[in-house]
Protein backbone atom coordinates (compact mmCIF):
# COMPACT_ATOMS: atom_id res chain seq x y z
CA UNK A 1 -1.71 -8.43 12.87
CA UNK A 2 -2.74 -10.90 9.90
CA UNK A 3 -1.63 -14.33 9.75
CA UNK A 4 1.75 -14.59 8.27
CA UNK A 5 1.18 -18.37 7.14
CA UNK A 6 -0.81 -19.75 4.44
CA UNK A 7 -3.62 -21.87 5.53
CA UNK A 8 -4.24 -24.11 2.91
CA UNK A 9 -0.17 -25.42 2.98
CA UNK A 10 0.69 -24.62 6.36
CA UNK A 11 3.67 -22.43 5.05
CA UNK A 12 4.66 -18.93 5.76
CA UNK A 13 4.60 -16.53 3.44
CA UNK A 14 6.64 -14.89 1.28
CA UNK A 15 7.75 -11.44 0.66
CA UNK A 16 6.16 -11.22 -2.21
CA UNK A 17 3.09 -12.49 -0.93
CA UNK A 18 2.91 -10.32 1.73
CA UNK A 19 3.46 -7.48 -0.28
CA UNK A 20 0.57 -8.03 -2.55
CA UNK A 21 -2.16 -8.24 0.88
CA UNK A 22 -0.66 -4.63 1.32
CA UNK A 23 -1.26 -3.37 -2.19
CA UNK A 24 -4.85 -5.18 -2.23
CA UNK A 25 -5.49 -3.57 1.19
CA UNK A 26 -3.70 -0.30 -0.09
CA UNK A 27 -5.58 -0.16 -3.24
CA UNK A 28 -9.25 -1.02 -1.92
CA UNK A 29 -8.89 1.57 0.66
CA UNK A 30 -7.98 4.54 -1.94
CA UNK A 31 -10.72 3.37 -4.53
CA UNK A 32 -10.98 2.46 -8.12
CA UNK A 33 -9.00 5.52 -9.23
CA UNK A 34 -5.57 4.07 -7.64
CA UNK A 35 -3.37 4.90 -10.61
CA UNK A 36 -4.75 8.35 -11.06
CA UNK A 37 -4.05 9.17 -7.36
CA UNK A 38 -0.75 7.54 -7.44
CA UNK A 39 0.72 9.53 -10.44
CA UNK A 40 -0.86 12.76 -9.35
CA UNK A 41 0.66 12.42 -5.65
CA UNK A 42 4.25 10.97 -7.12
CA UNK A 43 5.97 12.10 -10.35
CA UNK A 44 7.58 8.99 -10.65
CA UNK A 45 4.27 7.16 -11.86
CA UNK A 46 3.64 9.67 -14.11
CA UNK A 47 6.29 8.69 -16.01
CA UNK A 48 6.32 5.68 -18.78
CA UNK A 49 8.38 3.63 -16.50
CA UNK A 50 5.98 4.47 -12.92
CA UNK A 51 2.94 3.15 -15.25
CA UNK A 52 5.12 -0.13 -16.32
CA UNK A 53 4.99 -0.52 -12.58
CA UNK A 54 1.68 -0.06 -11.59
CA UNK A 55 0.75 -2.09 -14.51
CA UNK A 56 3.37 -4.97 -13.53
CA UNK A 57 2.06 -4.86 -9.76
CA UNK A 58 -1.76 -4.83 -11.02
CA UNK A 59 -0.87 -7.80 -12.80
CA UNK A 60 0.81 -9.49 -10.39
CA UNK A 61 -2.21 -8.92 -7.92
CA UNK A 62 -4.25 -11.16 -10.19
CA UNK A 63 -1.64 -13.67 -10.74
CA UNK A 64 0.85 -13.85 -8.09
CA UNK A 65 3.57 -15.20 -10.21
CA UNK A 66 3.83 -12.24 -11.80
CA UNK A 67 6.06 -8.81 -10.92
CA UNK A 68 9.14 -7.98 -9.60
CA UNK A 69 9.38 -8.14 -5.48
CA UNK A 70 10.74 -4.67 -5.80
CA UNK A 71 8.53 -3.27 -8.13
CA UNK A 72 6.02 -4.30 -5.83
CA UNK A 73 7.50 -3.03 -2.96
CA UNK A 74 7.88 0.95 -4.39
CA UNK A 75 3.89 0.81 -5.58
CA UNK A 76 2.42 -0.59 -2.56
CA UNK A 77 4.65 1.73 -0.44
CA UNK A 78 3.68 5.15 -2.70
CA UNK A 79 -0.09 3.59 -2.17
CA UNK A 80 -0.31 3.39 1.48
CA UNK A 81 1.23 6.67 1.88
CA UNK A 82 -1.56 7.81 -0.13
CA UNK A 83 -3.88 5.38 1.58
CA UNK A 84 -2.86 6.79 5.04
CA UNK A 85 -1.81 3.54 6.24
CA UNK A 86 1.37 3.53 7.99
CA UNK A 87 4.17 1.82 6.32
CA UNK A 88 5.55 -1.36 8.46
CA UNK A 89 8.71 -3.69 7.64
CA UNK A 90 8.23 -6.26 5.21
CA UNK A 91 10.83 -8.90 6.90
């Protein structure tokens, strides 16, 4: 299991946080092509408003004070399905 606290501050972290290790892990496991795989495996992302979100979760991968928690949550969840990682609670 990965360590829940940041090292640097001693804090735990947050959802959000968390979240974003999943997509990263998510993301590098099913490859450069992410987005394609996404909106071919979901309809949802191949609609204007699924690319908003894998655009707004991309971005918020690079700067984590970006994106919606929920946003997040719906991409990273749709990638690890893809991924073949098994979903666990965020909490």
């Amino acid at each position: 299991m990965e360590d829940l606290t940041n090292a640097t501050e001693g804090t735990v972290l947050t959802i959000k946080e968390r979240l974003l290790i999943r997509f990263a892990r998510a993301k590098d496991t099913v490859g450069t092509n992410w987005r394609t795989e996404l909106s071919e495996a979901d309809p949802f992302f191949n609609t204007k408003l699924g690319v908003d979100y894998m655009r707004s979760v991309a971005q918020a991968h690079s700067s984590a004070g970006r994106g919606h928690v929920d946003r997040i949550e719906r991409v990273t969840i749709a990638l690890e399905k893809i991924a073949g990682i098994q979903n666990t609670p965020v909490v």
